[in-house]
PDB file of N, CA and C in Angstrom:
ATOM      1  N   UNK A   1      22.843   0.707  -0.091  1.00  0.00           N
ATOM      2  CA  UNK A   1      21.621   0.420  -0.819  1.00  0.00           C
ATOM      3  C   UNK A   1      20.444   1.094  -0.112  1.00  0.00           C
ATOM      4  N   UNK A   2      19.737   1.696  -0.922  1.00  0.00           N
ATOM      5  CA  UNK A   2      18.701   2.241  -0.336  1.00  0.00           C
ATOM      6  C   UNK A   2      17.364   1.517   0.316  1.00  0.00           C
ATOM      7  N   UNK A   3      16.807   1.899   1.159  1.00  0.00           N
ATOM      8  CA  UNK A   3      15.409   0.771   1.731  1.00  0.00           C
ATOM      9  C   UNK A   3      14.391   1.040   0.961  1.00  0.00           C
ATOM     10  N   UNK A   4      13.249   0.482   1.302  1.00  0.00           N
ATOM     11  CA  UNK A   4      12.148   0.377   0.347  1.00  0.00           C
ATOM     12  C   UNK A   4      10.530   0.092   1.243  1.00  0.00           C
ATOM     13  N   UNK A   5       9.721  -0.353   0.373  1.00  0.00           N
ATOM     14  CA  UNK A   5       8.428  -0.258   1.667  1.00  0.00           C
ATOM     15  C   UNK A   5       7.728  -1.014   0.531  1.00  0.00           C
ATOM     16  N   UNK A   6       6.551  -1.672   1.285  1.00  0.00           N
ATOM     17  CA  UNK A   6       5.628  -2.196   0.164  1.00  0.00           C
ATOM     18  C   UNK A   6       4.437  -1.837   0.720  1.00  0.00           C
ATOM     19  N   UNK A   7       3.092  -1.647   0.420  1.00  0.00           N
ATOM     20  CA  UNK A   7       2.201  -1.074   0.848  1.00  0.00           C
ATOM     21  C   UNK A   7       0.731  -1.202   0.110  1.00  0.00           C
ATOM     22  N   UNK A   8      -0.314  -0.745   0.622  1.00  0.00           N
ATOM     23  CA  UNK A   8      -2.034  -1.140  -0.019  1.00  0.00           C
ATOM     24  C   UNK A   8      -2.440  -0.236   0.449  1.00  0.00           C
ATOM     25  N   UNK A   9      -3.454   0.059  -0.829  1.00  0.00           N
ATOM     26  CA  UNK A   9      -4.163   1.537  -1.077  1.00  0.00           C
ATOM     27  C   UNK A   9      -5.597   0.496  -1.454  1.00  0.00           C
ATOM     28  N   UNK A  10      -6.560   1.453  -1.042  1.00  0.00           N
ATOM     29  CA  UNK A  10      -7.910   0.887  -0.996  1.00  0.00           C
ATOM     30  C   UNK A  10      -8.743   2.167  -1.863  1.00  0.00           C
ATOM     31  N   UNK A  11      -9.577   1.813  -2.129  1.00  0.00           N
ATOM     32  CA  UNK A  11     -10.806   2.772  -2.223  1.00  0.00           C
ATOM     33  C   UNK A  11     -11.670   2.924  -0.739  1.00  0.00           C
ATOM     34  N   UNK A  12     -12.405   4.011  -1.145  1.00  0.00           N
ATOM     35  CA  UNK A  12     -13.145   4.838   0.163  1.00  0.00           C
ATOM     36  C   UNK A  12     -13.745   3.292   1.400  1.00  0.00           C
ATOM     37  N   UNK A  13     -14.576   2.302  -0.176  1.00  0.00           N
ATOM     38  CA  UNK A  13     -15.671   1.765   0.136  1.00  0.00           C
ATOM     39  C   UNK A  13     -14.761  -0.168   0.705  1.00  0.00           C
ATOM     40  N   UNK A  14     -13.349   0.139   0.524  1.00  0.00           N
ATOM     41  CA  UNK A  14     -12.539  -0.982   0.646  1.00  0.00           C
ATOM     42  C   UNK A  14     -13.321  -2.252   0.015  1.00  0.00           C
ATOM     43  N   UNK A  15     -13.337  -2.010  -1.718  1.00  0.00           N
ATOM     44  CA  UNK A  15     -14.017  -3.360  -2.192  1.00  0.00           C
ATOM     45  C   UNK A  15     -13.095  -3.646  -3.007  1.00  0.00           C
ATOM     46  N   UNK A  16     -11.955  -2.415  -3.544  1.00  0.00           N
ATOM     47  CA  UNK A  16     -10.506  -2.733  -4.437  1.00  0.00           C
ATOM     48  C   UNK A  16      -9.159  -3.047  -3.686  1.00  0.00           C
ATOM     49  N   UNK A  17      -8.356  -3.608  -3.762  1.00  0.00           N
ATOM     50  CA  UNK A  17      -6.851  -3.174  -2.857  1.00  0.00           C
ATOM     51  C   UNK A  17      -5.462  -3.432  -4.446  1.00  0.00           C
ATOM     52  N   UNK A  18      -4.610  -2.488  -3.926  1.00  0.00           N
ATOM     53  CA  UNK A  18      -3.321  -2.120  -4.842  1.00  0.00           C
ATOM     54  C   UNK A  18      -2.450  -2.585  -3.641  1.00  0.00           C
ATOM     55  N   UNK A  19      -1.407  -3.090  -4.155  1.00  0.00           N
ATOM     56  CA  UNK A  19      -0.109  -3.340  -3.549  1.00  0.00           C
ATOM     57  C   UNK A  19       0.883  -3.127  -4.231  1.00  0.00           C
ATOM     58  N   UNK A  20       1.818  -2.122  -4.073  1.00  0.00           N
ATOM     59  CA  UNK A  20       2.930  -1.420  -4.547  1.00  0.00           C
ATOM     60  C   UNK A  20       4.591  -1.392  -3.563  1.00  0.00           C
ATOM     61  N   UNK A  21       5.005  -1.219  -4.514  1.00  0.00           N
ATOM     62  CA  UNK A  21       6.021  -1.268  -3.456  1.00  0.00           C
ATOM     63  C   UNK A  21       7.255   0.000  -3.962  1.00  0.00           C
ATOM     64  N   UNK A  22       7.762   1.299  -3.222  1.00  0.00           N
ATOM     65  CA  UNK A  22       8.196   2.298  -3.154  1.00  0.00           C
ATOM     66  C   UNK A  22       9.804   2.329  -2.737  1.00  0.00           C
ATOM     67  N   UNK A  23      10.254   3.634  -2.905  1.00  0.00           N
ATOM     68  CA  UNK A  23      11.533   4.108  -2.109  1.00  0.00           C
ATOM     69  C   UNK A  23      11.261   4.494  -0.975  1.00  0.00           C
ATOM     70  N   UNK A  24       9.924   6.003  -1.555  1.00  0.00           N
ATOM     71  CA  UNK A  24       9.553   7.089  -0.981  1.00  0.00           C
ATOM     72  C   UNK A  24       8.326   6.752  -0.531  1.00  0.00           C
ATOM     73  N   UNK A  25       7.586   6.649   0.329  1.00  0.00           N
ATOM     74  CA  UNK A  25       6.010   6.109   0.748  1.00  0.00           C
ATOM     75  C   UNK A  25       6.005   7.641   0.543  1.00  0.00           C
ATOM     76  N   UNK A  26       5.850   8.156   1.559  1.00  0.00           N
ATOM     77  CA  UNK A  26       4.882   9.707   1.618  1.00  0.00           C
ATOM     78  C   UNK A  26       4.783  10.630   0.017  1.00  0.00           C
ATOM     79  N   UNK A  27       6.234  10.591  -0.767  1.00  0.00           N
ATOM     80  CA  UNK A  27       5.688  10.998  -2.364  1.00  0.00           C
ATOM     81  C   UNK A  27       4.659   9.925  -2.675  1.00  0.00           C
ATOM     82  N   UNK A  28       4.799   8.859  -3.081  1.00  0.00           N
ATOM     83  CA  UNK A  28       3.975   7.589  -3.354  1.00  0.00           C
ATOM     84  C   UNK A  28       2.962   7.790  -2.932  1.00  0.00           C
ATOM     85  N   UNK A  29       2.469   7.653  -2.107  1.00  0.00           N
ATOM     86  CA  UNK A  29       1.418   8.097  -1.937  1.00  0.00           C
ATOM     87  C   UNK A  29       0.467   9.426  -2.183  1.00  0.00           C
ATOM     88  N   UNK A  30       1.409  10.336  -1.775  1.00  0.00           N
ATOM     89  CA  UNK A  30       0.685  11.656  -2.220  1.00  0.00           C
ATOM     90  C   UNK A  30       0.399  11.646  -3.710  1.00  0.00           C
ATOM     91  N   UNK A  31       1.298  10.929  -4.476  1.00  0.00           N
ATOM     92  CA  UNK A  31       1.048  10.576  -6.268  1.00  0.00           C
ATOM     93  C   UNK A  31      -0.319   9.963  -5.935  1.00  0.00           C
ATOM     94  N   UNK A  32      -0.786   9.235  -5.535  1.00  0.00           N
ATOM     95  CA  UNK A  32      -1.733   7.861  -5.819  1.00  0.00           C
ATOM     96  C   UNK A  32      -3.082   9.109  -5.414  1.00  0.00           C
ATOM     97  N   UNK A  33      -2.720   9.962  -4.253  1.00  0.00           N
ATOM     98  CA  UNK A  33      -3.918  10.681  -3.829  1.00  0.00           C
ATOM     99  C   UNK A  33      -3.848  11.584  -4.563  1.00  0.00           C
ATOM    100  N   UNK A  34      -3.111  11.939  -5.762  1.00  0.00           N
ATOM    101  CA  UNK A  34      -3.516  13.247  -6.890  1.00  0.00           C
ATOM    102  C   UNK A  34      -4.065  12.868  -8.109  1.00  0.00           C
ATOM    103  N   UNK A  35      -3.821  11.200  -8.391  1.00  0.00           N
ATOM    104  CA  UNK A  35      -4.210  10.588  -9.423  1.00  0.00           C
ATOM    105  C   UNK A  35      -3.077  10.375 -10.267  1.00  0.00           C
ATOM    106  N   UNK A  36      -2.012  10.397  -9.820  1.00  0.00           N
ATOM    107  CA  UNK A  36      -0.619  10.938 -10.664  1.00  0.00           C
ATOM    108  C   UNK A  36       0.085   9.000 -10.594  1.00  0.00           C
ATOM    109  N   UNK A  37       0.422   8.617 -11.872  1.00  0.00           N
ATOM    110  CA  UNK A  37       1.610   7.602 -11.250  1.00  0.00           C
ATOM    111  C   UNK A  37       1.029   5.901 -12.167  1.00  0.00           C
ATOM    112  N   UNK A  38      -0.625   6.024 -11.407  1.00  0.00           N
ATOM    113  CA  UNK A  38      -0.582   4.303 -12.000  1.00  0.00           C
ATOM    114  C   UNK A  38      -2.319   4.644 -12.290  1.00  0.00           C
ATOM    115  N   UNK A  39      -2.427   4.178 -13.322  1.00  0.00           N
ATOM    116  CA  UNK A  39      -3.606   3.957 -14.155  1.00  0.00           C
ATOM    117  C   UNK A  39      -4.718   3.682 -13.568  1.00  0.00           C
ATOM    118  N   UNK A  40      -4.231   2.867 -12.644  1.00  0.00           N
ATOM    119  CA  UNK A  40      -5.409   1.239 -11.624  1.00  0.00           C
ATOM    120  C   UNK A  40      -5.591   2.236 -10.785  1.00  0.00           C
ATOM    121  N   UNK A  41      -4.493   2.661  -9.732  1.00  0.00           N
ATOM    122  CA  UNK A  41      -5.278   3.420  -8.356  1.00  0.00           C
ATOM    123  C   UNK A  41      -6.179   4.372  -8.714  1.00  0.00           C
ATOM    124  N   UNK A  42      -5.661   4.963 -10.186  1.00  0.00           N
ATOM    125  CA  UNK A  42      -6.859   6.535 -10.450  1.00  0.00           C
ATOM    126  C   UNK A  42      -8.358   5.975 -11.163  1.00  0.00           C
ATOM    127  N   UNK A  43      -8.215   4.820 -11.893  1.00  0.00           N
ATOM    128  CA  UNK A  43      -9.606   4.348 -12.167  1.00  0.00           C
ATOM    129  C   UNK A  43     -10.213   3.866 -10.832  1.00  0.00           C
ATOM    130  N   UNK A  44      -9.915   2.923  -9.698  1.00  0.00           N
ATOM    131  CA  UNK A  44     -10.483   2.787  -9.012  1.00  0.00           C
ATOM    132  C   UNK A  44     -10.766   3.052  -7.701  1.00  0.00           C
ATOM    133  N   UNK A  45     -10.156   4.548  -8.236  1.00  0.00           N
ATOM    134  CA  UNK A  45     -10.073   5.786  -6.692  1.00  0.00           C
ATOM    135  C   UNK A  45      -9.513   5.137  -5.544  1.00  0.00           C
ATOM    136  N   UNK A  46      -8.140   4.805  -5.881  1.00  0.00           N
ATOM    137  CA  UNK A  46      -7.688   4.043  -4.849  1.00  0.00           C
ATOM    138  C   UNK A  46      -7.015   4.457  -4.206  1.00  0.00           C
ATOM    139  N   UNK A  47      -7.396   5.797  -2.973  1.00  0.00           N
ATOM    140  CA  UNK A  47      -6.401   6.753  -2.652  1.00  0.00           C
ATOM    141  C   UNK A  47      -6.263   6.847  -1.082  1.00  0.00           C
ATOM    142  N   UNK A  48      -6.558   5.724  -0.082  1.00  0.00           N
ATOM    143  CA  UNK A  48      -6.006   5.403   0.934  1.00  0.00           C
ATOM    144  C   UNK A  48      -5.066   4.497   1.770  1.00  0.00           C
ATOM    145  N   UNK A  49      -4.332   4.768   2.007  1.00  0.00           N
ATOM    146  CA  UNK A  49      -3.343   4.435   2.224  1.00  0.00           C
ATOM    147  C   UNK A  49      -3.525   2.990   3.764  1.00  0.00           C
ATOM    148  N   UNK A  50      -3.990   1.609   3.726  1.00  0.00           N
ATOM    149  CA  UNK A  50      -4.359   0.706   4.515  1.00  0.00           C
ATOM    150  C   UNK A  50      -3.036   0.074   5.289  1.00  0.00           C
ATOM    151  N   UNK A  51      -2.064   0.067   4.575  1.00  0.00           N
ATOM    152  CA  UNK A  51      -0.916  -0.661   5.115  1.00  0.00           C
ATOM    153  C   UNK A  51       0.260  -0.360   4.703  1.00  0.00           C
ATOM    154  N   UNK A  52       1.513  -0.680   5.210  1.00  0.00           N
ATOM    155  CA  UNK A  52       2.815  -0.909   5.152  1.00  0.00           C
ATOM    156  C   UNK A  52       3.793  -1.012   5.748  1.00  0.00           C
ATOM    157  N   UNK A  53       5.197  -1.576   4.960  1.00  0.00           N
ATOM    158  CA  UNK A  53       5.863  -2.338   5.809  1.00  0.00           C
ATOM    159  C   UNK A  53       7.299  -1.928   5.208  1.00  0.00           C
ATOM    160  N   UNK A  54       8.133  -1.261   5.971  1.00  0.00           N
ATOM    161  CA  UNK A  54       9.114  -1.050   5.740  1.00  0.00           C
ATOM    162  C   UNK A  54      10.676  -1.851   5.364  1.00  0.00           C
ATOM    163  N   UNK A  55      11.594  -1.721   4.564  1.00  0.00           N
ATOM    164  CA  UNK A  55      12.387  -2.820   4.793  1.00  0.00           C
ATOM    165  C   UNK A  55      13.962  -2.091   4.280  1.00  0.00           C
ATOM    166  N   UNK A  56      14.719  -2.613   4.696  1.00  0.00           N
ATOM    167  CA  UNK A  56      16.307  -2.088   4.864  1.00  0.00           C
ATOM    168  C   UNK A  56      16.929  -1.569   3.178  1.00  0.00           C
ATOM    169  N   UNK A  57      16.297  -3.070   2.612  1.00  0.00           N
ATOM    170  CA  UNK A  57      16.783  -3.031   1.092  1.00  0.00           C
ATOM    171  C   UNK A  57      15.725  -3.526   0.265  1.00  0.00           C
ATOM    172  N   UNK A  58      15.563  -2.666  -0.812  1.00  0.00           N
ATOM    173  CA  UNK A  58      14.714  -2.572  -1.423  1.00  0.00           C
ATOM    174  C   UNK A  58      14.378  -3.829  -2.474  1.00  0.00           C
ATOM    175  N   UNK A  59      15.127  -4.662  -2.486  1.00  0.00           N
ATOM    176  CA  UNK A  59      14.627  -5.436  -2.960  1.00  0.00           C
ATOM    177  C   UNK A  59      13.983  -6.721  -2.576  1.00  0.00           C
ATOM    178  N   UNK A  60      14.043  -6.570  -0.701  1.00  0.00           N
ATOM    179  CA  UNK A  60      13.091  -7.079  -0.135  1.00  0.00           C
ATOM    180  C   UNK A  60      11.872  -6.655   0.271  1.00  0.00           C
ATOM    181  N   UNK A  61      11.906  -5.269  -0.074  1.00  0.00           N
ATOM    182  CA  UNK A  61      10.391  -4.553  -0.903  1.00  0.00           C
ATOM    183  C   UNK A  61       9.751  -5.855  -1.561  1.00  0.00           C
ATOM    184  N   UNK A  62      10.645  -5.540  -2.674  1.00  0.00           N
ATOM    185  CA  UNK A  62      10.215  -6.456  -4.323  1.00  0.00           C
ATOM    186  C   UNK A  62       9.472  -7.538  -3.772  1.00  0.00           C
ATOM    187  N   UNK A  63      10.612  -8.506  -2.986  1.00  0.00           N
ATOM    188  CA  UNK A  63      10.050  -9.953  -2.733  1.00  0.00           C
ATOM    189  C   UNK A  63       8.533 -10.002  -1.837  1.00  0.00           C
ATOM    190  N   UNK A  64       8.673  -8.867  -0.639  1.00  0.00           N
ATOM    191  CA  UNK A  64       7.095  -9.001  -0.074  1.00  0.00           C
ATOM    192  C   UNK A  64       5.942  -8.918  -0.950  1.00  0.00           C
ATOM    193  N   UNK A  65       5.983  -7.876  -1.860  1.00  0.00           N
ATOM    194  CA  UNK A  65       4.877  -7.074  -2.686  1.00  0.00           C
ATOM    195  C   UNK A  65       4.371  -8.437  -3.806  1.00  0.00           C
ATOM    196  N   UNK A  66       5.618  -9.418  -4.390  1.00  0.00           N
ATOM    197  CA  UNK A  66       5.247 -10.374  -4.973  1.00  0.00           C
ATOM    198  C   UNK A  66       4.390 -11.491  -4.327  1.00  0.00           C
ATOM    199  N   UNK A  67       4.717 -11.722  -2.863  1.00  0.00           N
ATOM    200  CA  UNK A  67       4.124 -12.674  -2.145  1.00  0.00           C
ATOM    201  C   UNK A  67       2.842 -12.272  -1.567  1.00  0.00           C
ATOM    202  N   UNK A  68       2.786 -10.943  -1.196  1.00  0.00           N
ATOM    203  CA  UNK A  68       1.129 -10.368  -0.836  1.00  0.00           C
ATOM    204  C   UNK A  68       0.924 -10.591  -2.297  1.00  0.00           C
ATOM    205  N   UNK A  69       0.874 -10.121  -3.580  1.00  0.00           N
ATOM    206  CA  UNK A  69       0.196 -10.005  -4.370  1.00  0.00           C
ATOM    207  C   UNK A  69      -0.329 -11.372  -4.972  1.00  0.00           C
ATOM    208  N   UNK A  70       0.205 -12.591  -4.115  1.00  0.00           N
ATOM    209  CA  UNK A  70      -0.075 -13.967  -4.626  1.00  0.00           C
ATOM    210  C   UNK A  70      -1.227 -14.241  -3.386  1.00  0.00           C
ATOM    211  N   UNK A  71      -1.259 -13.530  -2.290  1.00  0.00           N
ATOM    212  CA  UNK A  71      -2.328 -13.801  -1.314  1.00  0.00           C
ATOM    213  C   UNK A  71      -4.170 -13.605  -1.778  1.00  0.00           C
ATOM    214  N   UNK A  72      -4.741 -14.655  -0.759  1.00  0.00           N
ATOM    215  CA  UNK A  72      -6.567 -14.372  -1.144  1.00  0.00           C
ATOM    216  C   UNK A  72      -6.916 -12.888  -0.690  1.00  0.00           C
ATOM    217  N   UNK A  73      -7.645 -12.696  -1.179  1.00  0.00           N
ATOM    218  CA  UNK A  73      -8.075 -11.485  -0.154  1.00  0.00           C
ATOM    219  C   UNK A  73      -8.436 -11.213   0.666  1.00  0.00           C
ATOM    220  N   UNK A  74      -9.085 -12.629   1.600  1.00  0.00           N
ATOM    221  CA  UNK A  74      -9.211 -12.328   2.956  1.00  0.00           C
ATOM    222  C   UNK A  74      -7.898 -12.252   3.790  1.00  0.00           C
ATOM    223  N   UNK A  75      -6.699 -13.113   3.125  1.00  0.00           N
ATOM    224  CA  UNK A  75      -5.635 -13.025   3.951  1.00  0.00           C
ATOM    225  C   UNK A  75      -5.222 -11.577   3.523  1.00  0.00           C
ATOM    226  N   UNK A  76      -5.630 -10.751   3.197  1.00  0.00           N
ATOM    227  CA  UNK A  76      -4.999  -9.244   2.901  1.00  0.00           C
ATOM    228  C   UNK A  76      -5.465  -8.520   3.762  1.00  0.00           C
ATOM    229  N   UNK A  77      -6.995  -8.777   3.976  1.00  0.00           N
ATOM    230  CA  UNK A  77      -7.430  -7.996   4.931  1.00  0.00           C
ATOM    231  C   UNK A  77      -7.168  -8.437   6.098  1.00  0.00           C
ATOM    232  N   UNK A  78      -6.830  -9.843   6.745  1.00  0.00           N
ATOM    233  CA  UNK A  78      -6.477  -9.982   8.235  1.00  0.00           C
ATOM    234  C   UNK A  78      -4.884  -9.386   8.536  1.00  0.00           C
ATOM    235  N   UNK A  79      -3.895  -9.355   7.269  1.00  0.00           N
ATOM    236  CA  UNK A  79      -3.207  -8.579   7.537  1.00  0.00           C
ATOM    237  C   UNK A  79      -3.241  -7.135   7.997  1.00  0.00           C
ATOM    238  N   UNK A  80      -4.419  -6.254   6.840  1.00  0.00           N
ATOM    239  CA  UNK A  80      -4.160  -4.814   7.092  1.00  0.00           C
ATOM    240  C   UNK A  80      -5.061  -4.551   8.656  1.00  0.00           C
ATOM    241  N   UNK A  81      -5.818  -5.300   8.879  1.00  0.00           N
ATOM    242  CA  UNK A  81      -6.448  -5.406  10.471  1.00  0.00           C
ATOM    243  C   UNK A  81      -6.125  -6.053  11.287  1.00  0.00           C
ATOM    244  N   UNK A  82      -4.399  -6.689  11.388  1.00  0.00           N
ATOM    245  CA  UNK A  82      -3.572  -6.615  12.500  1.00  0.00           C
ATOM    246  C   UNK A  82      -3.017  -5.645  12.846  1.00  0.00           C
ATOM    247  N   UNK A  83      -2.770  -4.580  12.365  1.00  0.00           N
ATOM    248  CA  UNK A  83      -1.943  -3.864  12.944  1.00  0.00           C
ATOM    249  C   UNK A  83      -2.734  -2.167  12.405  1.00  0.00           C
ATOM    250  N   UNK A  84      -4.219  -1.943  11.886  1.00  0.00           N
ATOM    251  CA  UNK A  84      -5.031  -1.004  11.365  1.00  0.00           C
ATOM    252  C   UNK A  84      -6.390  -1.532  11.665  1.00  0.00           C
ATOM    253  N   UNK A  85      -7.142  -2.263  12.758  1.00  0.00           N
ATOM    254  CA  UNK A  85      -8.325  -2.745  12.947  1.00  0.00           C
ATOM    255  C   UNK A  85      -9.528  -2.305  12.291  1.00  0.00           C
ATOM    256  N   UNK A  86      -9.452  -0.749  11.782  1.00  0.00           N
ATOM    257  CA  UNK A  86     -10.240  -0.096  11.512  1.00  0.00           C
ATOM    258  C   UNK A  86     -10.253   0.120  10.257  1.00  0.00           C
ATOM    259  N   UNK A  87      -9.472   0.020   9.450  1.00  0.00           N
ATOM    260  CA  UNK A  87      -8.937  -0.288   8.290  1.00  0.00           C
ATOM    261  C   UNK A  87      -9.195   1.631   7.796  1.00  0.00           C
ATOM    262  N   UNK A  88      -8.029   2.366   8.653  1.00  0.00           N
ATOM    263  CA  UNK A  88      -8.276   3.791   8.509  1.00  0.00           C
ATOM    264  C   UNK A  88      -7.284   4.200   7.425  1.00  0.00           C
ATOM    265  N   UNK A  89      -7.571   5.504   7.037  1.00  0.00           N
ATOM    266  CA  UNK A  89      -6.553   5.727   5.909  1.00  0.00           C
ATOM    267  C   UNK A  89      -5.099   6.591   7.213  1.00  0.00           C
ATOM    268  N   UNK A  90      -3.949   5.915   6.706  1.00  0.00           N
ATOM    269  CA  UNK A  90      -2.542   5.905   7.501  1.00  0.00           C
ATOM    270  C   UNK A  90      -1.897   6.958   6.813  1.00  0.00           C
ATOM    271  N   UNK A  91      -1.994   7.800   6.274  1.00  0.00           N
ATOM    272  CA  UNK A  91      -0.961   8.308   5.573  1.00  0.00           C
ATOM    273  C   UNK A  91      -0.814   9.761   6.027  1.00  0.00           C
ATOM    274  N   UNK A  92      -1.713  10.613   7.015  1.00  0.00           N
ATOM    275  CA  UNK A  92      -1.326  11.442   7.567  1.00  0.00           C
ATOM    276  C   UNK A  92      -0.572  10.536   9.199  1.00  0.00           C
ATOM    277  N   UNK A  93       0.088   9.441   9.281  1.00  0.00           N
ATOM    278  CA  UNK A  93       0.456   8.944  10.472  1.00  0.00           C
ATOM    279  C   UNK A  93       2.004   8.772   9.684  1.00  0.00           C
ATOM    280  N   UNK A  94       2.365   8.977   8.390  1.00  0.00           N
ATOM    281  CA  UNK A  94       3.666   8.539   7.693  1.00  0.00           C
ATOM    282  C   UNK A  94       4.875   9.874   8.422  1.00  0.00           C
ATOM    283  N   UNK A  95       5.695   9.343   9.214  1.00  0.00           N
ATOM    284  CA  UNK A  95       7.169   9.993   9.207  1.00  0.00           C
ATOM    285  C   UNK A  95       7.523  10.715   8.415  1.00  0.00           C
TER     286      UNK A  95
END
């Protein structure tokens, strides 16, 4: 079975957040930064890449991405600034 990743894309000004969840992060993303893929990230220029979290099987992708997406938003952001303090865009740091 293949692994999977779940992950949050922000705008420049971090006042939107997307949580998605992938096969491929680095295509995935490079989609989200061409405007290519999902409706939401390209209306609300949501093309940096704040967090993610890798996982063996992808459908424990699924299950994280459902449970962040039930979180407040401050608990989103103390997540992506445990382990991104700066809340920088990550995606030239992707493997």
């Amino acid at each position: 079975m293949k692994g999977g990743y779940v992950y949050i894309m922000s705008n420049e000004r971090r006042t939107t957040f997307y949580i998605g969840v992938t096969s491929d992060l680095k295509t995935r993303i490079a989609d989200h930064k061409n405007g290519i893929g999902s409706e939401f990230t390209s209306k609300y220029k949501l093309t940096d890449l704040l967090y993610y979290e890798d996982f063996p099987d992808i459908y424990q992708a699924i299950d994280r991405e459902k449970q962040l997406k039930n979180w407040h938003r401050q608990w989103k952001i103390n997540l992506i600034k445990s382990v991104n303090p700066n809340m920088n865009d990550l995606y030239w740091n992707i493997r």
